[in-house]
C-alpha atoms as a PDB file:
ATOM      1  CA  UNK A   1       0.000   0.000   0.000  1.00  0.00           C
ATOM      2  CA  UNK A   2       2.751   1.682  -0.206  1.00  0.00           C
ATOM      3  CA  UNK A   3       3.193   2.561  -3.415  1.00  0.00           C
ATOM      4  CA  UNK A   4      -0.415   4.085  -3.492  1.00  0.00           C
ATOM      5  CA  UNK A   5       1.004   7.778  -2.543  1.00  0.00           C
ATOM      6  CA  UNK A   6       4.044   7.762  -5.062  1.00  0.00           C
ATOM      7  CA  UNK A   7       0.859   6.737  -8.252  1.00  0.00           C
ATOM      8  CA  UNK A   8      -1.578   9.434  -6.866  1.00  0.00           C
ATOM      9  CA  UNK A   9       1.685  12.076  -7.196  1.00  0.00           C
ATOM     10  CA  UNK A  10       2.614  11.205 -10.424  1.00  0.00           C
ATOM     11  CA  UNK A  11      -0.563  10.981 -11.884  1.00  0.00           C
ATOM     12  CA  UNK A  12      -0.877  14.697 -10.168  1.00  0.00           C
ATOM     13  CA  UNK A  13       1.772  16.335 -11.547  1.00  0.00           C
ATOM     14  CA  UNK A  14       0.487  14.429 -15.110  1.00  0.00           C
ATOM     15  CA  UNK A  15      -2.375  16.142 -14.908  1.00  0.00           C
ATOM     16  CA  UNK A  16      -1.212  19.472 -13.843  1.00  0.00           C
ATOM     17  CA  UNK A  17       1.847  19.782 -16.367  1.00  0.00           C
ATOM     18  CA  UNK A  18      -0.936  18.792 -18.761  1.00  0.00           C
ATOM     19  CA  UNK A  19      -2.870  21.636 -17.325  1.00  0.00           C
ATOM     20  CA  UNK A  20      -0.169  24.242 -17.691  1.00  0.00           C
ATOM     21  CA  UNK A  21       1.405  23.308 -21.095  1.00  0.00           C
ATOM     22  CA  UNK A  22      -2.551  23.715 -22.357  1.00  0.00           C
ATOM     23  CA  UNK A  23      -2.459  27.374 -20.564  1.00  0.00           C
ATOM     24  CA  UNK A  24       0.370  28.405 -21.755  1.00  0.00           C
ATOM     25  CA  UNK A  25      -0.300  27.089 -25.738  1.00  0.00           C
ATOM     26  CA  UNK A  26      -3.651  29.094 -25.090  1.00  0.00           C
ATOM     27  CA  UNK A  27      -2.252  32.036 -24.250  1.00  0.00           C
ATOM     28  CA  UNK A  28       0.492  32.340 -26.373  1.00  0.00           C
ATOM     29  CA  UNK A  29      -1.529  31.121 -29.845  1.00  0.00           C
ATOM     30  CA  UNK A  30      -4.239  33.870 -28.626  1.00  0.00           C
ATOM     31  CA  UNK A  31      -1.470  36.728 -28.484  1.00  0.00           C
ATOM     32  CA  UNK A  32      -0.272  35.521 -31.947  1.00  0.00           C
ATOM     33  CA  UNK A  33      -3.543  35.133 -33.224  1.00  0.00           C
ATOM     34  CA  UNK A  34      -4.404  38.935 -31.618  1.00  0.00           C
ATOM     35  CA  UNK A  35      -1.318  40.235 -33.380  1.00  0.00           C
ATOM     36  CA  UNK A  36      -2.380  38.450 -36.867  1.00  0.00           C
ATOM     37  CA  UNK A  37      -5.781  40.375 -36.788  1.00  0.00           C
ATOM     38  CA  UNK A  38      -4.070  44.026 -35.957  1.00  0.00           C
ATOM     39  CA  UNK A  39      -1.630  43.302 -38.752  1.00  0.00           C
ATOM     40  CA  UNK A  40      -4.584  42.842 -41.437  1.00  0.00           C
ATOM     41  CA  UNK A  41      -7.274  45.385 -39.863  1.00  0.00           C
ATOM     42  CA  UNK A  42      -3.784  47.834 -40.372  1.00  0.00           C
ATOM     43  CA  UNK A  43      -3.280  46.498 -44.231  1.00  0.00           C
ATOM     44  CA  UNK A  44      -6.904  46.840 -44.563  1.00  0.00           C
ATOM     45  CA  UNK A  45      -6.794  50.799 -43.782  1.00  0.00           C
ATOM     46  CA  UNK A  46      -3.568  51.361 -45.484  1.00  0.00           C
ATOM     47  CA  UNK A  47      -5.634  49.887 -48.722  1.00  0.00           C
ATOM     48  CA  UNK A  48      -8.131  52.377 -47.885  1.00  0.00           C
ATOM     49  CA  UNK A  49      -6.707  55.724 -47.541  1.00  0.00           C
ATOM     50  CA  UNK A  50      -3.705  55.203 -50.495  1.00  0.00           C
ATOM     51  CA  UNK A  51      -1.181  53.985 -48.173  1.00  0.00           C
ATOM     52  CA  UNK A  52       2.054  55.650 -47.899  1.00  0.00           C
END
Protein backbone atom coordinates (compact mmCIF):
# COMPACT_ATOMS: atom_id res chain seq x y z
CA UNK A 1 0.00 0.00 0.00
CA UNK A 2 2.75 1.68 -0.21
CA UNK A 3 3.19 2.56 -3.41
CA UNK A 4 -0.41 4.09 -3.49
CA UNK A 5 1.00 7.78 -2.54
CA UNK A 6 4.04 7.76 -5.06
CA UNK A 7 0.86 6.74 -8.25
CA UNK A 8 -1.58 9.43 -6.87
CA UNK A 9 1.69 12.08 -7.20
CA UNK A 10 2.61 11.20 -10.42
CA UNK A 11 -0.56 10.98 -11.88
CA UNK A 12 -0.88 14.70 -10.17
CA UNK A 13 1.77 16.33 -11.55
CA UNK A 14 0.49 14.43 -15.11
CA UNK A 15 -2.37 16.14 -14.91
CA UNK A 16 -1.21 19.47 -13.84
CA UNK A 17 1.85 19.78 -16.37
CA UNK A 18 -0.94 18.79 -18.76
CA UNK A 19 -2.87 21.64 -17.33
CA UNK A 20 -0.17 24.24 -17.69
CA UNK A 21 1.41 23.31 -21.09
CA UNK A 22 -2.55 23.72 -22.36
CA UNK A 23 -2.46 27.37 -20.56
CA UNK A 24 0.37 28.41 -21.76
CA UNK A 25 -0.30 27.09 -25.74
CA UNK A 26 -3.65 29.09 -25.09
CA UNK A 27 -2.25 32.04 -24.25
CA UNK A 28 0.49 32.34 -26.37
CA UNK A 29 -1.53 31.12 -29.84
CA UNK A 30 -4.24 33.87 -28.63
CA UNK A 31 -1.47 36.73 -28.48
CA UNK A 32 -0.27 35.52 -31.95
CA UNK A 33 -3.54 35.13 -33.22
CA UNK A 34 -4.40 38.94 -31.62
CA UNK A 35 -1.32 40.23 -33.38
CA UNK A 36 -2.38 38.45 -36.87
CA UNK A 37 -5.78 40.38 -36.79
CA UNK A 38 -4.07 44.03 -35.96
CA UNK A 39 -1.63 43.30 -38.75
CA UNK A 40 -4.58 42.84 -41.44
CA UNK A 41 -7.27 45.38 -39.86
CA UNK A 42 -3.78 47.83 -40.37
CA UNK A 43 -3.28 46.50 -44.23
CA UNK A 44 -6.90 46.84 -44.56
CA UNK A 45 -6.79 50.80 -43.78
CA UNK A 46 -3.57 51.36 -45.48
CA UNK A 47 -5.63 49.89 -48.72
CA UNK A 48 -8.13 52.38 -47.88
CA UNK A 49 -6.71 55.72 -47.54
CA UNK A 50 -3.70 55.20 -50.49
CA UNK A 51 -1.18 53.98 -48.17
CA UNK A 52 2.05 55.65 -47.90
Amino acid sequence: MAWIPIALFTFKILVFGTGMYFAIKWHYDKGRKRKQALLEQQKAAQGQTGGA
